[in-house]
Structures are given as structure tokens and as C-alpha cells.
Protein backbone atom coordinates (compact mmCIF):
# COMPACT_ATOMS: atom_id res chain seq x y z
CA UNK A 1 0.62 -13.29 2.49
CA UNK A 2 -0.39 -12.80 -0.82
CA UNK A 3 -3.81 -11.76 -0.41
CA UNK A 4 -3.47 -9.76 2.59
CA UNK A 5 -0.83 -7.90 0.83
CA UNK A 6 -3.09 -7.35 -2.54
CA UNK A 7 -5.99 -6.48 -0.78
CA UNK A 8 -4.47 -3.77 2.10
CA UNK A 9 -2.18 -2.23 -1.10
CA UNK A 10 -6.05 -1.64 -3.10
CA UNK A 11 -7.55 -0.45 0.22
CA UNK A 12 -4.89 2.20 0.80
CA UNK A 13 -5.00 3.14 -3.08
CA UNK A 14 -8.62 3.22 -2.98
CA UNK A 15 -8.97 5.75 0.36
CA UNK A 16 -5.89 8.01 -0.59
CA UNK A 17 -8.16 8.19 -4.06
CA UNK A 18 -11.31 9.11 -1.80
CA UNK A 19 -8.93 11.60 0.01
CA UNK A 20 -7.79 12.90 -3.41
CA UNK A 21 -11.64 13.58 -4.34
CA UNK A 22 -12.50 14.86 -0.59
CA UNK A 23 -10.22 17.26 -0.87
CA UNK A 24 -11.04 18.30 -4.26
CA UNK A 25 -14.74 18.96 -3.10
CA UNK A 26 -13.42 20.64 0.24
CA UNK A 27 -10.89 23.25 -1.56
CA UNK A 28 -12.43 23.78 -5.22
CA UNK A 29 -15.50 22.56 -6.21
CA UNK A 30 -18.14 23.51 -2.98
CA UNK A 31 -15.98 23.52 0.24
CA UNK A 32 -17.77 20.56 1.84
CA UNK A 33 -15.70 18.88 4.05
CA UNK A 34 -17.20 15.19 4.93
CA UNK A 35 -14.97 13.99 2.10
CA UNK A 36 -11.65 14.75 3.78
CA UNK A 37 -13.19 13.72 7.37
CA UNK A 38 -14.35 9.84 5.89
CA UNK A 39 -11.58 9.03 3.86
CA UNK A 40 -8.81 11.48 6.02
CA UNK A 41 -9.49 8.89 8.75
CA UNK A 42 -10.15 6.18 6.28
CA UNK A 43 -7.04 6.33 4.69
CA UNK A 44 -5.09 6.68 7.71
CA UNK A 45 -5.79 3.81 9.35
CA UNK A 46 -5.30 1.92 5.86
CA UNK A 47 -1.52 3.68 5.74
CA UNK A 48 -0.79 2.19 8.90
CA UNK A 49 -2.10 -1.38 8.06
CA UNK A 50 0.03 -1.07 4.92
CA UNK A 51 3.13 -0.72 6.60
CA UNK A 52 2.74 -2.79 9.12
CA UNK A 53 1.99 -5.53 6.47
CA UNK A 54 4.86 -4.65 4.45
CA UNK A 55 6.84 -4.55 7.58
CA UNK A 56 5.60 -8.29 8.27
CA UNK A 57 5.85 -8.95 4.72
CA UNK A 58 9.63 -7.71 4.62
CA UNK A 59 10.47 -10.29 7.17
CA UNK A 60 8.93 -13.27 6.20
CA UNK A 61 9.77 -13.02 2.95
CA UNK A 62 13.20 -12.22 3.24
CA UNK A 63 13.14 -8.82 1.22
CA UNK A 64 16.37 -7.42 0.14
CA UNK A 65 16.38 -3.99 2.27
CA UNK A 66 15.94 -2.34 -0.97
CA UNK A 67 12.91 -4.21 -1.78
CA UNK A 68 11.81 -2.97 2.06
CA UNK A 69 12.38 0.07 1.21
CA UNK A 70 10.28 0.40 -1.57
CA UNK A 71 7.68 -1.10 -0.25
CA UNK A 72 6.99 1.26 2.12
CA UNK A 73 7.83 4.24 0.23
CA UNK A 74 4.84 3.50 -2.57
CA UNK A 75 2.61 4.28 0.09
CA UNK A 76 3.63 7.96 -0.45
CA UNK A 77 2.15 8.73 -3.85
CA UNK A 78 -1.31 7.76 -4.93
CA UNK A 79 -1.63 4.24 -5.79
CA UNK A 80 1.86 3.71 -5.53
CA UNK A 81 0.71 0.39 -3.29
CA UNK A 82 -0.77 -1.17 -5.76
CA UNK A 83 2.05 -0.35 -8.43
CA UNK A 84 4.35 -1.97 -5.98
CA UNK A 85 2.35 -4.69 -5.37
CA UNK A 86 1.90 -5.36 -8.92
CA UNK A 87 5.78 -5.63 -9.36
CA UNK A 88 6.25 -7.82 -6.52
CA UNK A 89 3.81 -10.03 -7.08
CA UNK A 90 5.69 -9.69 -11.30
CA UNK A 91 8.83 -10.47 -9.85
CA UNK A 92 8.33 -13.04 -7.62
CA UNK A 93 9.16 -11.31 -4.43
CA UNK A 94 5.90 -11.92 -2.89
CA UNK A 95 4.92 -16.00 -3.33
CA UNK A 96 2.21 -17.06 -4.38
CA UNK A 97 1.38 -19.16 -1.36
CA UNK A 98 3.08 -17.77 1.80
CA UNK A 99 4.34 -20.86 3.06
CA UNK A 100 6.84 -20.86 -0.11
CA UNK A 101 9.05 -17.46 0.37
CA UNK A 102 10.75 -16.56 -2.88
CA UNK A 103 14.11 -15.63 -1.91
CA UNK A 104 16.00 -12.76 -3.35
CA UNK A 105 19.41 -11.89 -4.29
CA UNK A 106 21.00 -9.36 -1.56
CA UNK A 107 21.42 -6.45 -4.49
């Protein structure tokens, strides 16, 4: 669970970055507009991986609804994933191995 998590929270940072830069290009610097229509669809599909892994993650690892919560909220701002996932993984709320679940307090 880990990995999957770690790696779909840096794809999702990485493609709402590209979006970020896309849009950049399309609005300011020489209104070209492939960068929006790679990463626009890019990123999208990554957002919806994301929360359906933290979804799956929330479940299996027994997240406080809190915890939940979050999770799927730092896929609002720009690299928030990867912020979150950082913390998790800091905090013990996502195991190292998925077999193990590190259970919570209900706070």
C-alpha cells in the first residue's frame, strides 16, 4: 500500500505541476495550448486514481475519518499529495508493509 500510495501522490503532484506550467504558457507567456490539453487530461485521470487509492487506503488502514479526510483534501492544492503522503508515511498511518496496518487513535 505503501508504494502505490507514494507513487500515485508524486504522479498527481507531478501533472497538477505540468498543468500549473500549461497553463502558464496558454494564458501569459505565448497562448499555446498543448500544455493544458496533455497534462489537463493527464492530471485528471491521476486525481481520480488518487482518491480512489486514498479511498482504498482509508479502509484498509483503518484511518481515523479525519485522517480520510485529509487525505483527500491534499489533492486540492499543488503537491498537497505528496505533503500528505510525507506525513503519513511520518506518522505511521500508512505501514510500511501493507499487510501490517498501523492503527490509529479515533481523535
Amino acid at each position: 500500500m505503501l508504494t502505490t500510495f507514494r507513487v500515485i501522490a508524486a504522479v498527481e503532484a507531478f501533472t497538477w505541476v505540468g498543468l500549473l506550467i500549461g497553463m502558464l504558457f496558454k494564458y501569459v507567456v505565448a497562448e499555446e495550448e498543448i500544455g493544458v490539453q496533455i497534462f489537463g487530461m493527464a492530471h485528471g485521470i491521476a486525481f481520480m486514481v488518487y482518491v480512489l487509492i486514498a479511498l482504498i487506503a482509508w479502509v484498509r488502514l483503518r484511518w481515523s475519518p479525519w485522517t480520510g479526510l485529509l487525505a483527500l483534501v491534499a489533492s486540492v492544492p499543488p503537491l498537497g499529495t505528496v505533503v500528505f503522503e510525507r506525513w503519513a508515511t511520518r506518522t505511521r498511518r500508512i505501514a510500511p508493509s501493507a499487510a501490517e496496518p498501523v492503527l490509529e487513535n479515533a481523535a
